[in-house]
C-alpha atoms as a PDB file:
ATOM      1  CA  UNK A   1      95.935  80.395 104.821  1.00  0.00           C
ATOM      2  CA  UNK A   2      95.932  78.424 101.509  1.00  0.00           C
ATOM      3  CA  UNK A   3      91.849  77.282 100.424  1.00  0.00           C
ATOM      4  CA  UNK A   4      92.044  73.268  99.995  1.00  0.00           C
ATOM      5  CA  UNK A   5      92.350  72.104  96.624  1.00  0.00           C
ATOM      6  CA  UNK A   6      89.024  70.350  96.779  1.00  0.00           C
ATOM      7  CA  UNK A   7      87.585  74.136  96.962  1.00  0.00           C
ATOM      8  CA  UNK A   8      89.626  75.079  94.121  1.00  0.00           C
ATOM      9  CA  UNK A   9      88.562  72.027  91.899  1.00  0.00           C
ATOM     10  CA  UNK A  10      84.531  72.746  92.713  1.00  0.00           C
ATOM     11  CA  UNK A  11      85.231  76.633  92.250  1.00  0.00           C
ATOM     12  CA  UNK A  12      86.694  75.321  88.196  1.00  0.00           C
ATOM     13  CA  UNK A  13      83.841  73.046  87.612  1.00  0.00           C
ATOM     14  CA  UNK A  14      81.154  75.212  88.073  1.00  0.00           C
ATOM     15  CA  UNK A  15      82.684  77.664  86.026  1.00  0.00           C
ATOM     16  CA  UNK A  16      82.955  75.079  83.216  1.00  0.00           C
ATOM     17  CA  UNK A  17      79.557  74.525  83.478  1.00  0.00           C
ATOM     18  CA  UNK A  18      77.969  78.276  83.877  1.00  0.00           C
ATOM     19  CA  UNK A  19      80.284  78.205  80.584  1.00  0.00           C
ATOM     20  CA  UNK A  20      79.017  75.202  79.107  1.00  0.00           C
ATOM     21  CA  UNK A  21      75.034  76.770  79.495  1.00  0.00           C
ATOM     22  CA  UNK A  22      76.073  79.859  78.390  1.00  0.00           C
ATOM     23  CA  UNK A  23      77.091  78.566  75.294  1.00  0.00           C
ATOM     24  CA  UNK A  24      74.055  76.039  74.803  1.00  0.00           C
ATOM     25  CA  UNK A  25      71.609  79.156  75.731  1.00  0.00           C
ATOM     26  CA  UNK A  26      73.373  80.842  72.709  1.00  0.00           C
ATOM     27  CA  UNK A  27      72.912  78.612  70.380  1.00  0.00           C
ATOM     28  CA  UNK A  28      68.701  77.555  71.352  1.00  0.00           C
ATOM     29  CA  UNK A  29      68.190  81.460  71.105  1.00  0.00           C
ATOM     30  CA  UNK A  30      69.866  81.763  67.673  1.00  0.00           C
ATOM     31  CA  UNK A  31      68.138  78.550  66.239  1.00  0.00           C
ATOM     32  CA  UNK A  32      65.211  79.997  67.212  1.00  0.00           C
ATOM     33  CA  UNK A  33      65.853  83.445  66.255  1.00  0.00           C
ATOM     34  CA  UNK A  34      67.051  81.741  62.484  1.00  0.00           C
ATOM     35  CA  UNK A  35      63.647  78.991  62.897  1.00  0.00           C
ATOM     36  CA  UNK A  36      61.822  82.351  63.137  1.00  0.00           C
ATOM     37  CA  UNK A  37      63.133  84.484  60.389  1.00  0.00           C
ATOM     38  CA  UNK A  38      62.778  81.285  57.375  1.00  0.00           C
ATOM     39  CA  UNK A  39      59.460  81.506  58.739  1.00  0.00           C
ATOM     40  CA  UNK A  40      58.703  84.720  58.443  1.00  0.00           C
ATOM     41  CA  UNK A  41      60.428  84.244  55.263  1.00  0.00           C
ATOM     42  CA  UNK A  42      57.638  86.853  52.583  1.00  0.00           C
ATOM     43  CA  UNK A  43      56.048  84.892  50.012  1.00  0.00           C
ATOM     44  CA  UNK A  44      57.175  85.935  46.356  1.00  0.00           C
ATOM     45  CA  UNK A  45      54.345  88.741  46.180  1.00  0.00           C
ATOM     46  CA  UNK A  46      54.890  92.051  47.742  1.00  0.00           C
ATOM     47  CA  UNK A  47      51.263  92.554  47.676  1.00  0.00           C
ATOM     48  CA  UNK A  48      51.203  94.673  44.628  1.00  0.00           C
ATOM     49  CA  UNK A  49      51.917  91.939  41.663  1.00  0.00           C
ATOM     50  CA  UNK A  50      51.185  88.357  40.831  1.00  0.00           C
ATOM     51  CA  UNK A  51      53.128  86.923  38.554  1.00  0.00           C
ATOM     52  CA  UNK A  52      56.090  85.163  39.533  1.00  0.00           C
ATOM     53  CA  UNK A  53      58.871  85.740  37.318  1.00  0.00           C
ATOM     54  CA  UNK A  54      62.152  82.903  36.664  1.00  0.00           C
ATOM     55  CA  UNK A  55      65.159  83.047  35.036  1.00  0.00           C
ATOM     56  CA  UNK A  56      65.603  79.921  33.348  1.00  0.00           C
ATOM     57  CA  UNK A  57      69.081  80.833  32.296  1.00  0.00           C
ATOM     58  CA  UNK A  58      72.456  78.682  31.417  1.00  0.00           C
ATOM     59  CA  UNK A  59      73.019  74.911  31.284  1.00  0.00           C
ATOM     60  CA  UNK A  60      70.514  72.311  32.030  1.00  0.00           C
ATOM     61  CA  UNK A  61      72.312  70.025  34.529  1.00  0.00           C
ATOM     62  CA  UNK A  62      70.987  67.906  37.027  1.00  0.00           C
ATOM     63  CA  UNK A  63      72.897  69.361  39.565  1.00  0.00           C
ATOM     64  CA  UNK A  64      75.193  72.112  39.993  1.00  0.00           C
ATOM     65  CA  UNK A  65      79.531  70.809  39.246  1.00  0.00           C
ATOM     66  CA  UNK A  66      78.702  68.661  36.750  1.00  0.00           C
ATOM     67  CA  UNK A  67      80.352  70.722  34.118  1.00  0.00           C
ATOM     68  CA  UNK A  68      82.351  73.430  33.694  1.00  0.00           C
ATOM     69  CA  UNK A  69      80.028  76.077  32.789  1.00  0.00           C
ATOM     70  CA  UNK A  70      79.762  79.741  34.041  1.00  0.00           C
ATOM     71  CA  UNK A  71      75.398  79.317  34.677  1.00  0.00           C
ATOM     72  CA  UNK A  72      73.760  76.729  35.035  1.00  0.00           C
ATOM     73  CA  UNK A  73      70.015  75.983  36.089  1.00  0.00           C
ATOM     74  CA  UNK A  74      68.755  72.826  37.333  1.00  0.00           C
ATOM     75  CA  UNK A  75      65.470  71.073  38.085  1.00  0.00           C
ATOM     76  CA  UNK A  76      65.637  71.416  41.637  1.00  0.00           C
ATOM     77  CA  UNK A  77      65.954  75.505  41.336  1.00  0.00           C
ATOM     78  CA  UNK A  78      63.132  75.497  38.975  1.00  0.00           C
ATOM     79  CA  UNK A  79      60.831  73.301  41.587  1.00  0.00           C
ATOM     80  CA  UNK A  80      61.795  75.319  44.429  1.00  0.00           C
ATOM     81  CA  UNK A  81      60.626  78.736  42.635  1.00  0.00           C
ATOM     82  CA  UNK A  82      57.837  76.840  41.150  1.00  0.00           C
ATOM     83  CA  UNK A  83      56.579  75.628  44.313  1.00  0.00           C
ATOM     84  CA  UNK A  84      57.133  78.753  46.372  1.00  0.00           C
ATOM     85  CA  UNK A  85      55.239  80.206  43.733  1.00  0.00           C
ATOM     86  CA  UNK A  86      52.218  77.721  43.811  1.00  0.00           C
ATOM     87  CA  UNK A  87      52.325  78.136  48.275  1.00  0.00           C
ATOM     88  CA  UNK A  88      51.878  82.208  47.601  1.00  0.00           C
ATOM     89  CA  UNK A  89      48.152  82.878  47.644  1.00  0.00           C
ATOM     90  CA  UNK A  90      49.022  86.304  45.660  1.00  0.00           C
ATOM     91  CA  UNK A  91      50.335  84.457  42.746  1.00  0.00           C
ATOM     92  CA  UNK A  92      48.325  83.839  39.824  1.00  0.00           C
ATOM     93  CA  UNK A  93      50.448  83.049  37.087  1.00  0.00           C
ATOM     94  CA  UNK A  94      54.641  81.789  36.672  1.00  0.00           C
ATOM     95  CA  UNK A  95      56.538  83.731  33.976  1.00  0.00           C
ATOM     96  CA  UNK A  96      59.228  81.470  32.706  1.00  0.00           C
ATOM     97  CA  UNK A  97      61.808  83.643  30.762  1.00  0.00           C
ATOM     98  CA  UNK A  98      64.263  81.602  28.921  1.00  0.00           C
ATOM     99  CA  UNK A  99      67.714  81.764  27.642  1.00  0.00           C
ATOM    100  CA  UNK A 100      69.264  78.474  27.510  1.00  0.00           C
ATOM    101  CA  UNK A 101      71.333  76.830  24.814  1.00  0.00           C
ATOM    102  CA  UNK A 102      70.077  73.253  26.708  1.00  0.00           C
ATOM    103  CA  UNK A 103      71.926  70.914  28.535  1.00  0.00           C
ATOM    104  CA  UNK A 104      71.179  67.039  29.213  1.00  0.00           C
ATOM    105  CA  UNK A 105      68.391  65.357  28.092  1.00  0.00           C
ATOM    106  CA  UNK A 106      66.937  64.077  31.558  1.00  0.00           C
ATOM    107  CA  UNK A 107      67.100  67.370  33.481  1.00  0.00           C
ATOM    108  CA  UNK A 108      65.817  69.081  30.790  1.00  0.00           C
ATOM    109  CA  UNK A 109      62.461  66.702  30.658  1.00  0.00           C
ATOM    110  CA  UNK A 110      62.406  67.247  34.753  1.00  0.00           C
ATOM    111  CA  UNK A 111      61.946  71.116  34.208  1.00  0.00           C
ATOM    112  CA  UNK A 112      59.429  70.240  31.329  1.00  0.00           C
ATOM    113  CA  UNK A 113      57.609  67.964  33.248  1.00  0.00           C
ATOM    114  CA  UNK A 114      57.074  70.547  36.396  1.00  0.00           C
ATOM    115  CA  UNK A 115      56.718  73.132  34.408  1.00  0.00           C
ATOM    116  CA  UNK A 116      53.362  71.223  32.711  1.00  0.00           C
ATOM    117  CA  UNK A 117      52.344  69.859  35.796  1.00  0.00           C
ATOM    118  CA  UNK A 118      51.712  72.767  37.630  1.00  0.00           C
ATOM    119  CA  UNK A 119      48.573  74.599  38.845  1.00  0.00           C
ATOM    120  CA  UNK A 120      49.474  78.276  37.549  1.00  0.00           C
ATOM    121  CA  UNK A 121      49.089  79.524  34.202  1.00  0.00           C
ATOM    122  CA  UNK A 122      52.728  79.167  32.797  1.00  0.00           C
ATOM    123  CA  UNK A 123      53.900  81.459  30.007  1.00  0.00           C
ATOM    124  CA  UNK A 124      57.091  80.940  28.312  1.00  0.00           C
ATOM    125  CA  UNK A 125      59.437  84.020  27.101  1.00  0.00           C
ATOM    126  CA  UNK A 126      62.604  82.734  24.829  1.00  0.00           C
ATOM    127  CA  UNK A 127      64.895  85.862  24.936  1.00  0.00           C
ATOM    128  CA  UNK A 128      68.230  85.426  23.266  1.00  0.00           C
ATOM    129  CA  UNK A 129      67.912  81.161  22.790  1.00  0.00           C
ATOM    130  CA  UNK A 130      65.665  78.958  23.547  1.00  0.00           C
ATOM    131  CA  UNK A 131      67.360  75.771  21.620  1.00  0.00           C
ATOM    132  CA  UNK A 132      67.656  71.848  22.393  1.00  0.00           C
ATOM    133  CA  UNK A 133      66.668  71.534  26.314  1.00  0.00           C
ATOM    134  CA  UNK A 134      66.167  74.894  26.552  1.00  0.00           C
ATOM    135  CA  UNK A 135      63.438  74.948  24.158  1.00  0.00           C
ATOM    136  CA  UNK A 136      61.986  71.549  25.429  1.00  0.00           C
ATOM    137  CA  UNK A 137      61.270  73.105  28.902  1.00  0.00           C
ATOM    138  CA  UNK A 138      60.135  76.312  27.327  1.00  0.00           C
ATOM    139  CA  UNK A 139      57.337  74.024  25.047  1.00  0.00           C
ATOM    140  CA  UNK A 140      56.338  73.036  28.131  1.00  0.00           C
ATOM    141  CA  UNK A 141      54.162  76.346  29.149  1.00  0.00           C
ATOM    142  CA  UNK A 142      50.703  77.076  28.293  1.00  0.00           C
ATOM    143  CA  UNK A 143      51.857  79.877  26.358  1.00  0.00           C
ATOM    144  CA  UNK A 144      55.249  80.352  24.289  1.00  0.00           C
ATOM    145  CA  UNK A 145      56.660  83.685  23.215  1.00  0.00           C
ATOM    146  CA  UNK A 146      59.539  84.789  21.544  1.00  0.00           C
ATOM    147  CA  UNK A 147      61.091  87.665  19.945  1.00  0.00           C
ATOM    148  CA  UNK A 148      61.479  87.935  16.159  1.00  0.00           C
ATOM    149  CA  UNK A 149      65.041  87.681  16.634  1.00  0.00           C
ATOM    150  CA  UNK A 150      65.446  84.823  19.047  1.00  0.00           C
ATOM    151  CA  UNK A 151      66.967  81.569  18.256  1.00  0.00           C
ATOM    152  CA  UNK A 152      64.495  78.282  18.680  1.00  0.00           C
ATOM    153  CA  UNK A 153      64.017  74.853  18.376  1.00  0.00           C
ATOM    154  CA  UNK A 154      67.116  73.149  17.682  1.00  0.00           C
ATOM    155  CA  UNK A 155      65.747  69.458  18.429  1.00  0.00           C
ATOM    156  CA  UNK A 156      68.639  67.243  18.020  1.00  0.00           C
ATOM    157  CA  UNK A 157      71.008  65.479  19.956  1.00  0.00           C
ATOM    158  CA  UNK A 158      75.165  65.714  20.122  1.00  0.00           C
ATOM    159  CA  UNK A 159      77.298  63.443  21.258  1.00  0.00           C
ATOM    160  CA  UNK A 160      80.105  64.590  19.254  1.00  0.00           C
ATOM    161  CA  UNK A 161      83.598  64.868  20.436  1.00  0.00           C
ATOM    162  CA  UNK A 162      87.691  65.107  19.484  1.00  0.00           C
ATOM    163  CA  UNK A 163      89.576  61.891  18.958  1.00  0.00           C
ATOM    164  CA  UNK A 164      93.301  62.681  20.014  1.00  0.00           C
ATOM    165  CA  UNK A 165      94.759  58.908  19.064  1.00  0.00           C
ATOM    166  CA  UNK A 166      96.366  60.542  16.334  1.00  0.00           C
ATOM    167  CA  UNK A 167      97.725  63.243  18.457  1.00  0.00           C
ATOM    168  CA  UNK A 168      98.353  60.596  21.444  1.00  0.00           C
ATOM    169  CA  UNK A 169     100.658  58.269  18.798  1.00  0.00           C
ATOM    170  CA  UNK A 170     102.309  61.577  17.877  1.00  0.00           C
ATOM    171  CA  UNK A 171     103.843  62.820  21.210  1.00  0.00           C
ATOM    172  CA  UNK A 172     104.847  59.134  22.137  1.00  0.00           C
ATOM    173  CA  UNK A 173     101.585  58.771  24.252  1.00  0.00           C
ATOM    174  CA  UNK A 174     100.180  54.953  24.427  1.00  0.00           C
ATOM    175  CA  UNK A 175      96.646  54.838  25.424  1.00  0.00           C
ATOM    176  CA  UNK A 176      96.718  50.974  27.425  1.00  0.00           C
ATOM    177  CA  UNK A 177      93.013  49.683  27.325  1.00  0.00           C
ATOM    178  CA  UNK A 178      92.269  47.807  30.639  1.00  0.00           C
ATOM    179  CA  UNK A 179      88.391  47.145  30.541  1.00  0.00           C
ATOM    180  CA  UNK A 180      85.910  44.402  31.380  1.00  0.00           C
ATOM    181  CA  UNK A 181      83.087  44.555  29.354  1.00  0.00           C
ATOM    182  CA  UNK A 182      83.534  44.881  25.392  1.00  0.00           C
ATOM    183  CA  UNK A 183      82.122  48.768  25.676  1.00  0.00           C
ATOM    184  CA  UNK A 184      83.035  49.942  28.850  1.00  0.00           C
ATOM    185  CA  UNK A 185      86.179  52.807  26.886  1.00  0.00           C
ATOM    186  CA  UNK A 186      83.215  53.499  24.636  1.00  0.00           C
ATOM    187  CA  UNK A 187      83.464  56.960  23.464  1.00  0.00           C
ATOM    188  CA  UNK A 188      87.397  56.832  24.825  1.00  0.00           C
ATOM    189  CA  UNK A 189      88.915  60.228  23.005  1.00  0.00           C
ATOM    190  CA  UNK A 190      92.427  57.903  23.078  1.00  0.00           C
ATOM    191  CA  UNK A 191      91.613  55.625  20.783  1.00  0.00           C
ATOM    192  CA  UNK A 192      89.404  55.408  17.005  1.00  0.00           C
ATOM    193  CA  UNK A 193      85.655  54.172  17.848  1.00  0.00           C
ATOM    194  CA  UNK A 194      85.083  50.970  16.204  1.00  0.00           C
ATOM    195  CA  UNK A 195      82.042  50.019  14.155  1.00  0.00           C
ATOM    196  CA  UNK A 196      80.003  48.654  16.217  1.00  0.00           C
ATOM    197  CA  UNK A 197      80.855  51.044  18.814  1.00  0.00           C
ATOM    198  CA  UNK A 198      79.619  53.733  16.324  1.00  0.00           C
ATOM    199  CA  UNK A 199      75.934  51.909  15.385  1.00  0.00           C
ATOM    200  CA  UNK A 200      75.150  51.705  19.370  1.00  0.00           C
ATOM    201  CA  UNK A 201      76.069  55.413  20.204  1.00  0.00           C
ATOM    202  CA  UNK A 202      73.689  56.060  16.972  1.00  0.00           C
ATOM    203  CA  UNK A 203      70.813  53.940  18.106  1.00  0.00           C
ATOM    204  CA  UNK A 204      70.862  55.500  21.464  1.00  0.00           C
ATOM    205  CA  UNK A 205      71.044  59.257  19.941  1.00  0.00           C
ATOM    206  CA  UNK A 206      68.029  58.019  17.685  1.00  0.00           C
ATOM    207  CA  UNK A 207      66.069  56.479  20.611  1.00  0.00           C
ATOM    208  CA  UNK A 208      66.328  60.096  23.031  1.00  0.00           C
ATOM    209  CA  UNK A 209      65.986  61.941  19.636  1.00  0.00           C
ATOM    210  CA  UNK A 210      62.524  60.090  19.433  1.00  0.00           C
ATOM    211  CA  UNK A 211      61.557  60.861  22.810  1.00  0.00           C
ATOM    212  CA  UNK A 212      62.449  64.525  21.985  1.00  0.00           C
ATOM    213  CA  UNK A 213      60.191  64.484  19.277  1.00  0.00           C
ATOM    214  CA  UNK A 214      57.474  62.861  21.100  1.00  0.00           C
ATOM    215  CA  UNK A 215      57.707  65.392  24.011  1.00  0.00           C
ATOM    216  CA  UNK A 216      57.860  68.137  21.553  1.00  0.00           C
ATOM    217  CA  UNK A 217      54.640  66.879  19.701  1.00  0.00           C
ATOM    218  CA  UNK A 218      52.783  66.856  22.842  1.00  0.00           C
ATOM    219  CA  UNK A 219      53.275  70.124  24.811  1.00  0.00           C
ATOM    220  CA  UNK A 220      53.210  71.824  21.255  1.00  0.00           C
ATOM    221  CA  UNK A 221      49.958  69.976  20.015  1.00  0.00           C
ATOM    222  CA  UNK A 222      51.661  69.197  17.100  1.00  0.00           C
ATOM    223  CA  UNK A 223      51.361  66.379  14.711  1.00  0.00           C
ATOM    224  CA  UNK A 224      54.397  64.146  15.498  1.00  0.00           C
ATOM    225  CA  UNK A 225      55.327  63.903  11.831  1.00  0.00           C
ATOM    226  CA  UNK A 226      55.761  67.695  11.336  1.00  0.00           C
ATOM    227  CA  UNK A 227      57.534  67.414  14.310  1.00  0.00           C
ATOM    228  CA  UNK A 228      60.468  64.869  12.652  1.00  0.00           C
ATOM    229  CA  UNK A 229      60.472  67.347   9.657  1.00  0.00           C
ATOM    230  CA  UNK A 230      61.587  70.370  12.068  1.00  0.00           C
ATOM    231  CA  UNK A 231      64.092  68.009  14.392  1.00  0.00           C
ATOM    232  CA  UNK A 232      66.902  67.946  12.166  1.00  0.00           C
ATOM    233  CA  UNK A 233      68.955  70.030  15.365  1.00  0.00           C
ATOM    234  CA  UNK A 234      68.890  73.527  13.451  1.00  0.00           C
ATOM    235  CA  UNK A 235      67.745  76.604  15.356  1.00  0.00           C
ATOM    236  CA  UNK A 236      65.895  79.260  13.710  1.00  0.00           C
ATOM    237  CA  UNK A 237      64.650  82.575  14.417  1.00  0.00           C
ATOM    238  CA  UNK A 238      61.814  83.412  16.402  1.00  0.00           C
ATOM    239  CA  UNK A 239      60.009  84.877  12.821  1.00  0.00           C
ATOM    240  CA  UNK A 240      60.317  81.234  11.258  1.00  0.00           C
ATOM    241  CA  UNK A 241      59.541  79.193  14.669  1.00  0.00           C
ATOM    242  CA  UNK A 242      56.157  81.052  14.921  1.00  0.00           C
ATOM    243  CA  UNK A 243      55.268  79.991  11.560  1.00  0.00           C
ATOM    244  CA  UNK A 244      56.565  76.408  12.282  1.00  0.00           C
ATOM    245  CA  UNK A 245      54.419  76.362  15.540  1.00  0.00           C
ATOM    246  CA  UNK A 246      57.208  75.932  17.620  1.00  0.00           C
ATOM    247  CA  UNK A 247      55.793  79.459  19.681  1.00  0.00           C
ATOM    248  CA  UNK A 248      52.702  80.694  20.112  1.00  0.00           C
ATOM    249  CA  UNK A 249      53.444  84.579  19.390  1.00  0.00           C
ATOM    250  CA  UNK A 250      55.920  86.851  18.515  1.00  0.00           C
ATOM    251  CA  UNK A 251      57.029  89.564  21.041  1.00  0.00           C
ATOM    252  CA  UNK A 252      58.419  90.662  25.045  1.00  0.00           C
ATOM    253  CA  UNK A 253      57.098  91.117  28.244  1.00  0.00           C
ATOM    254  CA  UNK A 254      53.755  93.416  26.683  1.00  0.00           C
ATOM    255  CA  UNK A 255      52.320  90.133  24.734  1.00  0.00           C
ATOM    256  CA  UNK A 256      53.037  88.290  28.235  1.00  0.00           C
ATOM    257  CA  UNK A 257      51.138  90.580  30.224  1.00  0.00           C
ATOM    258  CA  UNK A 258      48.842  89.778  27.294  1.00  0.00           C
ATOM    259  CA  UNK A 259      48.864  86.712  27.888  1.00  0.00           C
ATOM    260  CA  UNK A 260      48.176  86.455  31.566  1.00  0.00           C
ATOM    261  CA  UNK A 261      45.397  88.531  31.328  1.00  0.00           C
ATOM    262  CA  UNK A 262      43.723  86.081  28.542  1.00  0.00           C
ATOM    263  CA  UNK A 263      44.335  83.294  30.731  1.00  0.00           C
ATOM    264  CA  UNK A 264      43.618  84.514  33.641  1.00  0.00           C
ATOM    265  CA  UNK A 265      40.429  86.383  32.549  1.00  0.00           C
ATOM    266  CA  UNK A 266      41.666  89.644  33.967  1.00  0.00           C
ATOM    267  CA  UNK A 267      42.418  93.510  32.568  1.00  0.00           C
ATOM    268  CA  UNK A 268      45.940  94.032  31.715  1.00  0.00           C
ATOM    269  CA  UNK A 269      46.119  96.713  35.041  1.00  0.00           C
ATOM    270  CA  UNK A 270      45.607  93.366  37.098  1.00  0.00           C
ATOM    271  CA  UNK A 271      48.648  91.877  35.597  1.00  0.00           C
ATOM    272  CA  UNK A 272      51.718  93.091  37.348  1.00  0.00           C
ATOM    273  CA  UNK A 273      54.915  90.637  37.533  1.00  0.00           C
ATOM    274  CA  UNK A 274      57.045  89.836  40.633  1.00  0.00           C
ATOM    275  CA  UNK A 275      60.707  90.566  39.711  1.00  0.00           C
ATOM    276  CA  UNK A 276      63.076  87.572  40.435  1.00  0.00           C
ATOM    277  CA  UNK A 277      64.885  87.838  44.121  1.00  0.00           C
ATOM    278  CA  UNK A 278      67.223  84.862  44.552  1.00  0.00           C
ATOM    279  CA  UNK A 279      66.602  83.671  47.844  1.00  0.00           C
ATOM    280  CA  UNK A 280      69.453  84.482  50.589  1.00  0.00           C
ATOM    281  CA  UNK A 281      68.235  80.872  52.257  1.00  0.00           C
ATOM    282  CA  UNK A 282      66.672  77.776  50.571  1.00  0.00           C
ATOM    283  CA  UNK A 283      63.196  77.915  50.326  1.00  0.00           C
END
């Protein structure tokens, strides 16, 4: 005897919906199960050191893309580490080892900025380079160190770059200049920069150069017009730059530990640093 197709219709439905919870069930238990784990995420000490150690390594950038570079670091990295560092109750102190060639001028004063603004005792360590941005975020820390051979400074800006119209007129190439606005190609590689193109790029590379210098002068405690005589955009090594007082002291990881323990009032056994873990989730 054939069931009625009403039967067979009900039988369907409920098994769409036993599905349907099954599936919803799933998911609240593995939100949770994720909701408890970034919880339970540990804090940057393991219990046995407390200083929080950063790479601050690559490219300034303000965000990750922007540019075709292999690393790059930007200001929301450094605030996330920063502030997971500041929420650990175990941390005492943020180790900011540096090896960055710069990047822009804005992200660069962001890192700076948090960097100064923070609770902890920060202590800077330039390793390879520590030039143009890089070196304005390391200036930034209560306490700058850098090997003898390291390469500092570098206060300058660049906004250099290859005009092809010669090249363009050479392979038959016409560059057609559809604009409104008298500089809106400004800085066009297809075409020679005019003038008074030239004088405005200049007086905006003076004005952030200024603001460099100003920035500089402050987090080194420096009088501004020694700093103008060092920002001519050359690096040097870290044996000159300590006795420009661009850095504080000459050395590694030993005159950090030093350091810390001056600054935190504590014996050198007390300082122990937290290695760097990137974080498999966002913290």
């Amino acid at each position: 005897m054939n069931r009625p197709l009403w039967k067979d219709l009900i039988l369907l439905l409920s098994k769409s919906v036993v599905t349907v919870v099954t599936v919803v069930a799933v998911i609240f238990v593995s939100a949770a199960a994720l909701d408890t784990l970034w919880e339970a995420e540990p804090g940057i000490s393991d219990g046995a050191c407390n200083i929080a150690v950063f790479p601050l390594e690559g490219a300034i950038l303000p965000f990750v893309g922007l540019a075709d570079f292999a690393l790059v670091i930007t200001p929301q990295t450094v605030n996330d580490y920063l502030s997971a560092a500041e929420a650990d109750p175990l941390i005492d102190g943020f180790l900011l080892e540096v090896n960055s060639p710069g990047g822009t001028p804005v992200a660069s004063e962001q890192i700076a900025e948090r960097l100064a603004a923070s609770d902890l005792p920060v202590v800077g360590l330039i390793g390879d380079i520590g030039a143009s941005g890089g070196y304005l975020a390391a200036a930034a820390s209560d306490f700058l160190i850098a090997s003898a051979m390291s390469d500092v400074g570098g206060i300058g800006v660049n906004m250099s770059y290859v005009e092809e119209s010669q090249k363009n007129e050479e392979e038959g190439l016409t560059y057609v200049q559809l604009i409104t606005g008298e500089y809106k190609d400004i800085g066009s590689p297809n075409r020679p920069i005019t003038e008074a193109e030239r004088e405005l790029l200049q007086a905006d590379l003076d004005l952030i150069h200024n603001e460099f210098i100003d920035q500089i002068a402050e987090y080194r405690d420096l009088d501004r017009d020694r700093v103008v005589v060092l920002a001519d955009g050359a690096t040097m090594p870290g044996r000159r730059a300590i006795e420009a007082d661009l850095i504080d002291a000459i050395g590694g990881r030993t005159q950090a530990q030093a350091a810390f323990a001056a600054l935190l009032d504590k014996p050198l056994t007390e300082v122990e640093f937290c290695e760097y873990d990137p974080p498999i989730l966002p913290i």
